[in-house]
C-alpha atoms as a PDB file:
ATOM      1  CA  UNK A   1     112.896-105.139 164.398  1.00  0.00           C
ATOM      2  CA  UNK A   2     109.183-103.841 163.524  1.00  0.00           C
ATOM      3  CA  UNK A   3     110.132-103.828 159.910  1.00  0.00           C
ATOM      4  CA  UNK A   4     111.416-107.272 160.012  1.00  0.00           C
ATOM      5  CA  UNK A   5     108.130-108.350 161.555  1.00  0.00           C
ATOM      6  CA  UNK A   6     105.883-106.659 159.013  1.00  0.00           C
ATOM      7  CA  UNK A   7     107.738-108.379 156.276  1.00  0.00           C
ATOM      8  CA  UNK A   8     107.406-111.575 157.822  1.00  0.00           C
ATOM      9  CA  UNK A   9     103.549-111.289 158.058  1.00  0.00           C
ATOM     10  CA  UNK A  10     101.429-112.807 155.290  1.00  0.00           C
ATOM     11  CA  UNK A  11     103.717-114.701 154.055  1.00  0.00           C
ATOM     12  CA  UNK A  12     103.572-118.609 154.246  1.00  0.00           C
ATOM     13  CA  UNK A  13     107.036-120.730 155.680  1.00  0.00           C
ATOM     14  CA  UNK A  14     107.928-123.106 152.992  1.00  0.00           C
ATOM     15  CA  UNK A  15     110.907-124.579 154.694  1.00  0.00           C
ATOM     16  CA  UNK A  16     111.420-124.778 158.534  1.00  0.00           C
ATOM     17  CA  UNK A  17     114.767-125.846 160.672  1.00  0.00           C
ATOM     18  CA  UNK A  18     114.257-127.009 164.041  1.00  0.00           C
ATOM     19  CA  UNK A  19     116.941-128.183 166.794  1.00  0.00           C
ATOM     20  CA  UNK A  20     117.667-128.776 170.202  1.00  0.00           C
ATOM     21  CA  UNK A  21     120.924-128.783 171.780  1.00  0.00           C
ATOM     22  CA  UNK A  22     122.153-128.203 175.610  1.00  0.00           C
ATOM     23  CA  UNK A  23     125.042-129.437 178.041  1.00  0.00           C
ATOM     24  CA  UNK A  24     124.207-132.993 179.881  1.00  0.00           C
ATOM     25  CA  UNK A  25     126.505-132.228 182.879  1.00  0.00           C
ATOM     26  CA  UNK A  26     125.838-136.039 184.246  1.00  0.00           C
ATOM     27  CA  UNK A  27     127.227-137.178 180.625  1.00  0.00           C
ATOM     28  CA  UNK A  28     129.848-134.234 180.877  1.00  0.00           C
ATOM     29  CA  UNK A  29     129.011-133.515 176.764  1.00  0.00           C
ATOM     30  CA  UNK A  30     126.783-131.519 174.379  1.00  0.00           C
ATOM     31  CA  UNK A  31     123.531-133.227 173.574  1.00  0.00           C
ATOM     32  CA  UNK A  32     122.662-131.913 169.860  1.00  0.00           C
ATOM     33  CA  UNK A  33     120.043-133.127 167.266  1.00  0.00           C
ATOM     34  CA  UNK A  34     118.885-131.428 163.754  1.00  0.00           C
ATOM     35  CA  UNK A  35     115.350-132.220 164.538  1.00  0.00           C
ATOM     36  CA  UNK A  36     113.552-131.219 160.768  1.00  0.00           C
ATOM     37  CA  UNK A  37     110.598-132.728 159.131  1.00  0.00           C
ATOM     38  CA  UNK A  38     110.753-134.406 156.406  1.00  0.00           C
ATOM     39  CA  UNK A  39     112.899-132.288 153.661  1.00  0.00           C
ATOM     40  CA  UNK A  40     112.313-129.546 156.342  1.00  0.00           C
ATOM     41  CA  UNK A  41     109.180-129.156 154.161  1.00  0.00           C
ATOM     42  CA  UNK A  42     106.433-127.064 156.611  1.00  0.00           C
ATOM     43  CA  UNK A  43     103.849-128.563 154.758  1.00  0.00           C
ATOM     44  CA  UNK A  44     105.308-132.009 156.441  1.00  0.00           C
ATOM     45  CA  UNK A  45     104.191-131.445 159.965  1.00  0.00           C
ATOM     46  CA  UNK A  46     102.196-133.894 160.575  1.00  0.00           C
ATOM     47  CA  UNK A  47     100.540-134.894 163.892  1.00  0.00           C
ATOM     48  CA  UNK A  48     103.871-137.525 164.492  1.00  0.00           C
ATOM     49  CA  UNK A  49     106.273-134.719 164.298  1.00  0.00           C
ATOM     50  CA  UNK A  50     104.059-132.860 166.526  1.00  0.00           C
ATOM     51  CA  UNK A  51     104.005-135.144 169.069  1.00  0.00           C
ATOM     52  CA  UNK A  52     107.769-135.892 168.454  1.00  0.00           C
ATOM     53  CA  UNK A  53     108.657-132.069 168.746  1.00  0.00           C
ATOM     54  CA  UNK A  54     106.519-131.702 172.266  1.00  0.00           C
ATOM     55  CA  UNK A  55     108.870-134.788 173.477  1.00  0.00           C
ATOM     56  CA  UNK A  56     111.803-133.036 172.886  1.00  0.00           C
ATOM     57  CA  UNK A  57     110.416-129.732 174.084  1.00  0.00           C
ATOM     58  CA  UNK A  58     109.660-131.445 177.010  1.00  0.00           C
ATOM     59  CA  UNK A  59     113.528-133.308 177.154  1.00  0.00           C
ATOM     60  CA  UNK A  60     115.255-129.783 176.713  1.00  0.00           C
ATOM     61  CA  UNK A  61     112.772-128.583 179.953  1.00  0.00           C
ATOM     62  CA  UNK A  62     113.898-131.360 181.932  1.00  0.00           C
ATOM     63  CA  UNK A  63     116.966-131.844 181.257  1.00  0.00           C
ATOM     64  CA  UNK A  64     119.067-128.799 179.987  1.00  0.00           C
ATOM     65  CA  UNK A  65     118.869-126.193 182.821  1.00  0.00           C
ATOM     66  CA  UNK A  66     118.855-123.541 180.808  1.00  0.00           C
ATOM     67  CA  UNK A  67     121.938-124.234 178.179  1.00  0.00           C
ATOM     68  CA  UNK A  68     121.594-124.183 174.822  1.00  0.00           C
ATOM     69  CA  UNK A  69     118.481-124.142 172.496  1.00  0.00           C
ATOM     70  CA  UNK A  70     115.222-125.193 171.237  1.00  0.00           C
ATOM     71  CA  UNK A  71     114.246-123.765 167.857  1.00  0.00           C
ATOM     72  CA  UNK A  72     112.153-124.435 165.015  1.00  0.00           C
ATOM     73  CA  UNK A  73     112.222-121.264 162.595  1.00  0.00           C
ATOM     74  CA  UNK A  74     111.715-120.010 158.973  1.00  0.00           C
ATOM     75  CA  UNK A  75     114.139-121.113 156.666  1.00  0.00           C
ATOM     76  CA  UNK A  76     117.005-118.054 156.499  1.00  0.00           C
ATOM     77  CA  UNK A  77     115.410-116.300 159.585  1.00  0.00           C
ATOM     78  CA  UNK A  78     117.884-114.363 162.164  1.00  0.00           C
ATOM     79  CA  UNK A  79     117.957-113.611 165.251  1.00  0.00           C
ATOM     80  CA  UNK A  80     118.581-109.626 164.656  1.00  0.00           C
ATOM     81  CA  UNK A  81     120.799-108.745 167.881  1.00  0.00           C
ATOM     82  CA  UNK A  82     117.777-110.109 170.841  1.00  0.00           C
ATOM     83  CA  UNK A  83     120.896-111.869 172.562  1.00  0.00           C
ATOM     84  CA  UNK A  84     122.423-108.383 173.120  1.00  0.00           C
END
């Protein structure tokens, strides 16, 4: 995993993915939503998407209870066995 890191450092994301999904057990269904910037272009982020990202930080707090995810990552980047 220390390799991985060292690669990753110094070098700027060009393209990001972001997402949040978890179970709504009132709704009895997956809530899901590809939550990119625009063109999932880093560079994009903008103080909008910030604030947009925090809400739905904030919706995945309150409302997932602990299912699912919230992610926004480096294009291509993998989870390397952490979920073991």
């Amino acid at each position: 995993m220390l390799n991985l890191w060292n690669d990753l450092i110094g070098t700027k994301m060009k393209k990001v993915h972001s997402e949040i999904l978890y179970y709504n057990e009132e709704e009895s269904m997956n809530i899901h939503s590809d939550t990119c910037p625009p063109n999932c272009d880093f560079e994009e982020i903008n103080a909008d998407y910030r604030k947009y990202v925090h809400k739905l930080l904030d919706e995945w707090l309150d409302e997932s209870n602990g299912t699912g995810i919230f992610y926004i990552r480096e294009e291509g980047f993998r989870d390397y066995g952490n979920d073991e």
